[in-house]
Protein backbone atom coordinates (compact mmCIF):
# COMPACT_ATOMS: atom_id res chain seq x y z
CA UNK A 1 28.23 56.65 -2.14
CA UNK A 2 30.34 54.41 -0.25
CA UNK A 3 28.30 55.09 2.89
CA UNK A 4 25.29 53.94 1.17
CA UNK A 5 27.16 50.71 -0.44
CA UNK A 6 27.90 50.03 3.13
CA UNK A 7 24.67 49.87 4.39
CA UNK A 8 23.30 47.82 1.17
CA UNK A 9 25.67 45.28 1.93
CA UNK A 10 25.48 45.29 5.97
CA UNK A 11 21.29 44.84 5.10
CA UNK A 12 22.07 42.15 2.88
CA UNK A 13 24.63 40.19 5.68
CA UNK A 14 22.07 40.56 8.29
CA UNK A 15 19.04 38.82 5.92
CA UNK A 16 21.66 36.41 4.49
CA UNK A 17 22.57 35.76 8.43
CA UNK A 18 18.67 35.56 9.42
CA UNK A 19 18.11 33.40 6.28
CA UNK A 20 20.00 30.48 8.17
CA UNK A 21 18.69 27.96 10.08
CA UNK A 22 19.43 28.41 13.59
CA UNK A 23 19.12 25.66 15.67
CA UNK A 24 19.65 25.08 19.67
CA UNK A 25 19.22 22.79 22.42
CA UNK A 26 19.16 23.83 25.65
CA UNK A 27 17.60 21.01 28.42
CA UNK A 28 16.25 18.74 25.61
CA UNK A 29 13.81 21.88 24.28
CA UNK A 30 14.29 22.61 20.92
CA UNK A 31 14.45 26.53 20.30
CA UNK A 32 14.35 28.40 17.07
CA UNK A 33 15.76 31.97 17.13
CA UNK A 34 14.71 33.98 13.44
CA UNK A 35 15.67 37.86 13.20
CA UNK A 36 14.74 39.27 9.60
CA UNK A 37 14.67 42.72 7.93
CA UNK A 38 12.76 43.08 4.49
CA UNK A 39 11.84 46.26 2.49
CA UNK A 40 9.46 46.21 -0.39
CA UNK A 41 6.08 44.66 -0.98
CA UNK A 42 4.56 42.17 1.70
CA UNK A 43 3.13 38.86 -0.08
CA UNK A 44 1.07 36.35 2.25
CA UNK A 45 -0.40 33.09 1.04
CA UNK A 46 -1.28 31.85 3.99
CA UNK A 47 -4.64 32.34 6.09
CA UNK A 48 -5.40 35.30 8.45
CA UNK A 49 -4.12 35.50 11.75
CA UNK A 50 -6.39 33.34 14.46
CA UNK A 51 -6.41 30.44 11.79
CA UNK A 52 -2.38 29.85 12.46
CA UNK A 53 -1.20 27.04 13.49
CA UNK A 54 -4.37 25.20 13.43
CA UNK A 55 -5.32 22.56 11.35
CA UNK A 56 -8.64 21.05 9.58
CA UNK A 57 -10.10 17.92 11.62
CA UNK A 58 -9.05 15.03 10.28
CA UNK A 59 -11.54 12.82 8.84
CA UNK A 60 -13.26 9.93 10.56
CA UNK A 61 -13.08 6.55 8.82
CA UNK A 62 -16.11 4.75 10.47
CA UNK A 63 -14.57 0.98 11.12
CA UNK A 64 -15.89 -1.83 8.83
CA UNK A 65 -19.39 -3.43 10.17
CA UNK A 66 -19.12 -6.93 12.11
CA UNK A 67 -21.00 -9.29 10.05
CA UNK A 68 -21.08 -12.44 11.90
CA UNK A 69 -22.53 -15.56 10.29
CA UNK A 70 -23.19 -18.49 12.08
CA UNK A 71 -20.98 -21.72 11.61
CA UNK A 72 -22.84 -24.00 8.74
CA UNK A 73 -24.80 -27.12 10.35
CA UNK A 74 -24.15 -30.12 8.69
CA UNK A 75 -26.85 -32.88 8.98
CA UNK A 76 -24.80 -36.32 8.80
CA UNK A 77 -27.57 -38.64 7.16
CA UNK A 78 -27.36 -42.33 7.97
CA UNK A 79 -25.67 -44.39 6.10
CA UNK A 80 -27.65 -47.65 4.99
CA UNK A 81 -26.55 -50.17 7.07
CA UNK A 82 -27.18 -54.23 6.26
CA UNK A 83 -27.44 -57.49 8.07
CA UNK A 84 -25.91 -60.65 6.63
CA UNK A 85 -28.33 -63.67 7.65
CA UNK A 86 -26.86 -67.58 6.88
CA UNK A 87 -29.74 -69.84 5.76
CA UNK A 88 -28.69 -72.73 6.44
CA UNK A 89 -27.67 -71.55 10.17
CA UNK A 90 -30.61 -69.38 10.14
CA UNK A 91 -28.74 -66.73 12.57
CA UNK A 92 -27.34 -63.68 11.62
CA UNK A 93 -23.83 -62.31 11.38
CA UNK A 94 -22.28 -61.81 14.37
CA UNK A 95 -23.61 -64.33 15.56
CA UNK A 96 -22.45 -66.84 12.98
CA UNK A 97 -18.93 -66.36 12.30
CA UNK A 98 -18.76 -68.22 8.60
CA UNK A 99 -21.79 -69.58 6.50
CA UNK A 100 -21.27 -72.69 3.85
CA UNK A 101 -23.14 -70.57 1.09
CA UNK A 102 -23.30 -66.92 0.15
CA UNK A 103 -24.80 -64.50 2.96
CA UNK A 104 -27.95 -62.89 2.33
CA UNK A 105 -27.85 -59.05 2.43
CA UNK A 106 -31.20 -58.14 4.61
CA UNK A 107 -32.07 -54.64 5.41
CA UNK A 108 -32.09 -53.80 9.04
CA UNK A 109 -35.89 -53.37 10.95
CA UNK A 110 -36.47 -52.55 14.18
CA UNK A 111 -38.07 -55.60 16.77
């Protein structure tokens, strides 16, 4: 009986002992050492063998489209623009710097 107790409890050290992480560095390569020993029934939820370690591709995410617009034109439409003529100095301003009476707005035309 005690032999047997023995050997329980020196199985349970050892998985207790591989349980822990074991970690080491050794020339800046990280190495992890696992020793296990398991009796009863074998569960797996991961996927068979040649699928380990690999992963799906990731997805793709297409960048957004360019959409380029051009700059907006702007027309600049001419402002109306008058001549002040003098009467009684029958000249127009610049020309005539003052004018006794009120100037006369004239639109502009082309000689």
């Amino acid at each position: 009986m005690r032999k047997s107790a023995a050997i329980t409890l020196l199985a349970v050290a050892l998985l207790l002992v591989a349980a822990a992480p074991s970690h080491a560095w050794h020339h800046g390569v990280r190495t992890r050492v696992f020793v296990g020993v398991g009796a009863g029934p074998a569960f797996w939820w991961g996927p068979p063998y040649p699928y380990w370690g690999y992963y799906p591709p990731a997805y793709y995410y297409p960048p957004p489209p360019v959409v380029v617009q051009a700059p907006p034109v702007y027309v600049e439409q001419p402002t109306q623009s008058y001549w002040y003529y003098c009467r009684s100095a029958n000249a127009y301003y610049p020309n005539v710097q003052s004018c006794p009476e009120a100037w006369l707005k004239v639109a502009p035309r082309t000689e």
